[in-house]
Protein backbone atom coordinates (compact mmCIF):
# COMPACT_ATOMS: atom_id res chain seq x y z
CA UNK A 1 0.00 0.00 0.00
CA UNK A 2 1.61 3.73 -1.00
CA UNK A 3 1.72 5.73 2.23
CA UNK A 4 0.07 8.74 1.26
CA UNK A 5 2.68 11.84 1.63
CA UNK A 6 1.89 15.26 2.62
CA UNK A 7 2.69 17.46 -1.00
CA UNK A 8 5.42 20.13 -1.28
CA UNK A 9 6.02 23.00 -2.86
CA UNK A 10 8.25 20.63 -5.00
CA UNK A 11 5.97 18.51 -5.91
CA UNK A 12 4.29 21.16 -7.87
CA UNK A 13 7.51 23.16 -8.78
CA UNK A 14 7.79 22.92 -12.89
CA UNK A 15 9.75 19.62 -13.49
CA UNK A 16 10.74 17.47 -16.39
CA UNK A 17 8.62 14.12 -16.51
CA UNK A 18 8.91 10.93 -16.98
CA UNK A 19 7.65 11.81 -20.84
CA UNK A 20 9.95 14.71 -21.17
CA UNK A 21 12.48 14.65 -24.31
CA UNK A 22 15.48 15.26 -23.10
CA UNK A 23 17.27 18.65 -25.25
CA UNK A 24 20.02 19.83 -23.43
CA UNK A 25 22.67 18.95 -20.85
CA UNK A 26 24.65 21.72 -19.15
CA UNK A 27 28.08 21.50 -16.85
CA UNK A 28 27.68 24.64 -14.71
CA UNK A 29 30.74 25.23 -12.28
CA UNK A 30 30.51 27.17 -9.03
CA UNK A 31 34.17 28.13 -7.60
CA UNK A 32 34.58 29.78 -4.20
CA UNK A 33 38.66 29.73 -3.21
CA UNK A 34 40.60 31.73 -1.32
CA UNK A 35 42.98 34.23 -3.42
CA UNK A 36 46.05 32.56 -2.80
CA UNK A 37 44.44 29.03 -4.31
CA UNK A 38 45.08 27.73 -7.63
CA UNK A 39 41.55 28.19 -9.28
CA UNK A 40 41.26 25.40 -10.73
CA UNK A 41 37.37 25.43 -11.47
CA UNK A 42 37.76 28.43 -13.56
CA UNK A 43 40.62 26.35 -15.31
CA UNK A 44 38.34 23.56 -16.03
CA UNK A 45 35.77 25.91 -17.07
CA UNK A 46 38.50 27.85 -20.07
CA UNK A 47 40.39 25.04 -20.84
CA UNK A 48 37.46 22.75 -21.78
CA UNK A 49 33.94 22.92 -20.46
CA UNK A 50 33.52 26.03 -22.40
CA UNK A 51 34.36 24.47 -25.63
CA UNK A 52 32.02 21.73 -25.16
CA UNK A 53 29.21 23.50 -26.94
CA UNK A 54 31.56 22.84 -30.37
CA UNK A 55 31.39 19.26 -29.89
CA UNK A 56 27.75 18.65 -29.54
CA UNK A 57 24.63 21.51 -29.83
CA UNK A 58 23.01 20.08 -26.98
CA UNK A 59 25.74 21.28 -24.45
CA UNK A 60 25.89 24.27 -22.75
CA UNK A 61 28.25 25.62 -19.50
CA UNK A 62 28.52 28.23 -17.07
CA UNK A 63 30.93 29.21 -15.07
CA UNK A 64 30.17 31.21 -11.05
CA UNK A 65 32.37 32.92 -8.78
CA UNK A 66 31.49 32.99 -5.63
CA UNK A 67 31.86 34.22 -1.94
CA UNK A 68 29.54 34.14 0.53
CA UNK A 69 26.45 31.82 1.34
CA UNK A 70 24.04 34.49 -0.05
CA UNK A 71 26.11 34.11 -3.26
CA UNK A 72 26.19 30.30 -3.70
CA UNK A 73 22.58 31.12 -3.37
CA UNK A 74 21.81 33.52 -5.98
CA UNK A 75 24.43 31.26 -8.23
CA UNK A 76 21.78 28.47 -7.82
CA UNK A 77 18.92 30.76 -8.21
CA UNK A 78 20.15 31.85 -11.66
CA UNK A 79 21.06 28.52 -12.80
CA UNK A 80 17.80 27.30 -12.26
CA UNK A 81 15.93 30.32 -14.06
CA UNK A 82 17.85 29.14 -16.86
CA UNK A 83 16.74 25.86 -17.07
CA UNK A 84 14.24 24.91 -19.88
CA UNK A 85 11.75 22.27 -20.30
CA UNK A 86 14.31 19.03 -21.26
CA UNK A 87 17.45 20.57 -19.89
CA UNK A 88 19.62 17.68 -17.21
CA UNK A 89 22.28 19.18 -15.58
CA UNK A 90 25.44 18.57 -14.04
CA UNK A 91 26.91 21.06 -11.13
CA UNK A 92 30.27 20.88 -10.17
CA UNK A 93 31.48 22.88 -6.64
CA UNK A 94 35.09 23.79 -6.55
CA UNK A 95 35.62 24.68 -2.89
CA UNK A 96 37.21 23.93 0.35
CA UNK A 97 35.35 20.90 1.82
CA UNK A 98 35.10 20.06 5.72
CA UNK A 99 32.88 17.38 8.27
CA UNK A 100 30.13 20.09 8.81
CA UNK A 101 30.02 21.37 5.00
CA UNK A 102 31.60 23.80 2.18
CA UNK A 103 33.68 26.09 3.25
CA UNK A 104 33.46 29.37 1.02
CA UNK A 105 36.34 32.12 0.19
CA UNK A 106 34.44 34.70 2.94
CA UNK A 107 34.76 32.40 5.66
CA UNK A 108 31.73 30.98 5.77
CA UNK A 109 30.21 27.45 5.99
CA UNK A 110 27.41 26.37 3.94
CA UNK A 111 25.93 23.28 6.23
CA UNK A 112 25.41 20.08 4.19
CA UNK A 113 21.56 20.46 5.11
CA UNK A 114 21.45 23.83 3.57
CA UNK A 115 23.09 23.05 0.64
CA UNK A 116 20.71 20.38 0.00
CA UNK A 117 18.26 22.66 0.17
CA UNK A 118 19.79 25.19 -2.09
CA UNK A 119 20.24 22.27 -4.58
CA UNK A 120 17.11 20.70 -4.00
CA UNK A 121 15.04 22.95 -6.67
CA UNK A 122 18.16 21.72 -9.45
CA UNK A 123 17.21 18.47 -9.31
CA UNK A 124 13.51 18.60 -8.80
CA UNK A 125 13.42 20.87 -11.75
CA UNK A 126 15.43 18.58 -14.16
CA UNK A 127 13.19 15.61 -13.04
CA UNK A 128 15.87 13.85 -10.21
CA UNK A 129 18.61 14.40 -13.36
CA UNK A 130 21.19 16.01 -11.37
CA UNK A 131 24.36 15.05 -11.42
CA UNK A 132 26.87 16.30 -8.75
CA UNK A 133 31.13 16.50 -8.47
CA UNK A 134 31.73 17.75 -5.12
CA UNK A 135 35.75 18.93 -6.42
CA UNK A 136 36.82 19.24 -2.42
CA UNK A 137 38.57 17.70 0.45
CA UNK A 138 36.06 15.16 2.67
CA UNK A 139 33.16 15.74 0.40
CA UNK A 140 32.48 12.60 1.23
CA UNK A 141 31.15 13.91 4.38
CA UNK A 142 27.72 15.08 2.83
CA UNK A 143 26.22 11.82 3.63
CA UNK A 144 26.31 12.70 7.29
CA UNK A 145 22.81 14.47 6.43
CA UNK A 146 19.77 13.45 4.86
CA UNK A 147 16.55 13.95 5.42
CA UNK A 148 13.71 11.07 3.85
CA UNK A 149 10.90 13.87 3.93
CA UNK A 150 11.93 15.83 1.20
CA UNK A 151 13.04 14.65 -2.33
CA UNK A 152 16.51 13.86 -2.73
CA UNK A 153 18.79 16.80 -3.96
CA UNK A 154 20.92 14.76 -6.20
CA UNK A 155 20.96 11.99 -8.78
CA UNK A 156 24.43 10.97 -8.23
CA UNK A 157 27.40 12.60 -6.74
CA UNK A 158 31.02 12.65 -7.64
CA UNK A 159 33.03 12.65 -3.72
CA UNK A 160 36.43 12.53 -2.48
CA UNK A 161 37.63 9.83 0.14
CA UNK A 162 40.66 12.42 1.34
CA UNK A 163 42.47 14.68 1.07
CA UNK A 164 43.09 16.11 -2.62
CA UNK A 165 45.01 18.98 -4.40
CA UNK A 166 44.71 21.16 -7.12
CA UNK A 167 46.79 19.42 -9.23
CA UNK A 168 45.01 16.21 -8.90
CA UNK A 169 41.35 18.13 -9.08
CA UNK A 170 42.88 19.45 -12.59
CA UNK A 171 44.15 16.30 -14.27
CA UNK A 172 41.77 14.04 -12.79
CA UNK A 173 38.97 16.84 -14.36
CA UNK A 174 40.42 17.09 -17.58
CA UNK A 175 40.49 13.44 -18.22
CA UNK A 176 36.68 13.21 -17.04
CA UNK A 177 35.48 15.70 -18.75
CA UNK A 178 37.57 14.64 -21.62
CA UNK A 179 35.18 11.68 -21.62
CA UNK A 180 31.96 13.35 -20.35
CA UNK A 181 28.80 15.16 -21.87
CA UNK A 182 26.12 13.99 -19.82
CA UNK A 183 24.56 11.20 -16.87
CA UNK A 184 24.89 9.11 -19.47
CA UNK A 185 28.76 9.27 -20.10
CA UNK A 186 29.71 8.63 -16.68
CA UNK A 187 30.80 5.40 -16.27
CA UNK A 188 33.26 5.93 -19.05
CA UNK A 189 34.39 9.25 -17.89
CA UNK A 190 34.89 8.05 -13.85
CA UNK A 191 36.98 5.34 -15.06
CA UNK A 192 39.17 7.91 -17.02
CA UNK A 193 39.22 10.45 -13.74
CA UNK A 194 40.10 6.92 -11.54
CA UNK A 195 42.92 5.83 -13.88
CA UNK A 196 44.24 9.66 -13.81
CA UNK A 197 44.25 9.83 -10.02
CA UNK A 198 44.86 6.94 -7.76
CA UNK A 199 47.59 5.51 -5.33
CA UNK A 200 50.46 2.84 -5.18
CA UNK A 201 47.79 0.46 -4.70
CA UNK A 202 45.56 1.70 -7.58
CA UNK A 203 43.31 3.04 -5.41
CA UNK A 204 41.44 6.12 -6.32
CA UNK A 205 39.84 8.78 -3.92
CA UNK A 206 37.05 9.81 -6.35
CA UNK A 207 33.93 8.02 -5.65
CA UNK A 208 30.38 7.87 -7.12
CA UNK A 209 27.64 7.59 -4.86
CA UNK A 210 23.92 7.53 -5.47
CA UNK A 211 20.85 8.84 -3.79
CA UNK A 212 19.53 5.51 -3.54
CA UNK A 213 22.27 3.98 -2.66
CA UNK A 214 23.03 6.65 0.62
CA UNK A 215 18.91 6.21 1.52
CA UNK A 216 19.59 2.46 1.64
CA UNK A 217 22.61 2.76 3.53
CA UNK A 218 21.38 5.51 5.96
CA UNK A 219 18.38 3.47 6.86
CA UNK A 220 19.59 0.29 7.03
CA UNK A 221 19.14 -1.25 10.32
CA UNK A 222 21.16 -4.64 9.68
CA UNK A 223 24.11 -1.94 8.59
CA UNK A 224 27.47 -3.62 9.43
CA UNK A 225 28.54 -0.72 12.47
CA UNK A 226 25.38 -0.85 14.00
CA UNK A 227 26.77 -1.54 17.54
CA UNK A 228 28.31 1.53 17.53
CA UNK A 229 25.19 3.93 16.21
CA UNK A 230 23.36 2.01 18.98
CA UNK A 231 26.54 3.13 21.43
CA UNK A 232 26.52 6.66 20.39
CA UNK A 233 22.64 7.08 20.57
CA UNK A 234 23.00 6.06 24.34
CA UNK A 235 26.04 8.33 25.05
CA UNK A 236 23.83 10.86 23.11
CA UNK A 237 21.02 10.38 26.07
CA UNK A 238 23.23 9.89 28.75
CA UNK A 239 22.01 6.67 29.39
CA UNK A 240 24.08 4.06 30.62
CA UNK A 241 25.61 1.68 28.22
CA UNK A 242 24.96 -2.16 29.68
CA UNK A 243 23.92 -4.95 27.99
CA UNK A 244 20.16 -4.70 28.76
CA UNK A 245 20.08 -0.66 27.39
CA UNK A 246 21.84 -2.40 23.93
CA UNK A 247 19.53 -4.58 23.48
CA UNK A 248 16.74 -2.23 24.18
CA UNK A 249 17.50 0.58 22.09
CA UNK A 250 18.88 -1.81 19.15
CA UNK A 251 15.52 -3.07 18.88
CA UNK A 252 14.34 0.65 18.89
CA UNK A 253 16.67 2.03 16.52
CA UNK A 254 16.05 -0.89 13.82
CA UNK A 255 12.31 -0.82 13.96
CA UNK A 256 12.36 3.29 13.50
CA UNK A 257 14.92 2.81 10.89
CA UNK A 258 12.88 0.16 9.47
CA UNK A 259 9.73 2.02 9.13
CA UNK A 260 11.53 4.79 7.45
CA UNK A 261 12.95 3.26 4.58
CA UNK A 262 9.42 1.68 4.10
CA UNK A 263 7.69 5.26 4.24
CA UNK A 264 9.72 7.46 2.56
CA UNK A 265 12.11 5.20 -0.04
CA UNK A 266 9.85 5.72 -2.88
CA UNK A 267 9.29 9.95 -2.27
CA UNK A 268 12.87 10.35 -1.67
CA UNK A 269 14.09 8.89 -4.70
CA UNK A 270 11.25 9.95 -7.02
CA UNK A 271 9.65 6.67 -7.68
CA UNK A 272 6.25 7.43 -7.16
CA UNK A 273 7.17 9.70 -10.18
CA UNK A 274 9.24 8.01 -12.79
């Protein structure tokens, strides 16, 4: 039985469909670094993204500097007034990266959960088509927060597993996008950007994750650390950690995590949709 959801404003936001034709695909990059770092999303941007429009019609690019939160914001804002009916899009963020979320060339932090919502509109708008390459150090941190009520602000996202630098952001970037036009491209172009930047034991530190795949994860309640989410939780309550209080709030924590997947899995990842 579908458990009826409460609708959004982006459920009746203008979106593409499942029936949409799909006409365009843009690579917009939005670059906030401090002024002594090497800037390499505007690099990407001039040395090929902006040329990509001579390969194939259907490609277009944008390139935004910005500074603050209120910029990112406005950045977002105008990318999405630009979208069209059949327009997929793929954002890249060329910032500092930390645990609690993007650090930006004023100072500020833009909080994982606020970026998702800044993003959301992207991807609700281009029917849950977009694509995201978080260019940063511990991107991979922006699991840490989801929330199942609202629709998921990505397709797909491009993360880092450590540390990175410029000059591996560039090369690894050229050779993607070397390879990559669209959603569709990616599995040819993340080889390329793996084979361009990995370690002596031919491991890489750019990773694809997708929205499914993080739901699943997050709300998994036979997930493989489990003891520990059930320790924390109890240090989180100050309640004494014994065998009894495990068991006990195990039990809790799996049924709760349970009956989330089960409610919200289908609205999160747009399958009551497409």
């Amino acid at each position: 039985m579908k458990v009826p959801i409460q609708t959004t404003f982006f459920d009746r936001y203008e979106m593409n469909t499942a029936n949409t034709e799909i006409k365009r695909w843009g690579i917009v990059v939005i670059q906030s670094l401090n002024s002594e770092d090497i800037k390499t999303g505007e690099s990407l941007y001039k040395d090929i993204l902006r040329y990509k429009c001579y390969s194939k019609k259907e490609s277009f690019s944008s390139f935004y500097n910005v500074h603050s939160v209120q910029d990112f914001r406005s950045a977002i804002r105008n990318i999405e007034n630009s979208l069209i009916e059949g327009d997929i899009l793929t954002l890249q963020v060329e910032t500092h990266g930390c645990d609690e979320g993007i650090g930006l060339s004023c100072g500020e932090t833009l909080k994982w959960k606020d970026f998702y919502d800044i993003i959301r509109t992207l991807n609700v708008k281009t029917g849950h088509l977009l694509f995201i390459i978080m260019a940063m150090c511990k991107s991979i941190a922006m699991i840490s927060s989801i929330n199942p009520e609202e629709r998921a602000p990505y397709r797909a996202f491009i993360c880092t597993t450590r540390l990175v630098n410029a000059d591996e952001i560039y090369r690894g970037f050229m050779a993607f996008y070397e390879n990559y036009f669209n959603l569709l491209d990616i599995a040819q172009a993340l080889k390329a950007l793996q084979e361009e930047v990995k370690d002596e034991n031919g491991f890489s530190p750019f990773q694809v994750l997708t929205a499914e795949s993080v739901f699943d994860e997050t709300f998994n309640p036979n997930r493989t650390n489990f003891t520990e989410v059930v320790k924390a939780q109890l240090t989180r309550l100050n309640i004494p950690i014994s065998a009894t209080t495990e068991s006990v709030m195990s039990n809790d924590l799996q049924k709760l995590l349970a009956e989330l997947h089960d409610k919200f899995y289908n609205y999160y990842n747009f399958k009551d949709l497409y």
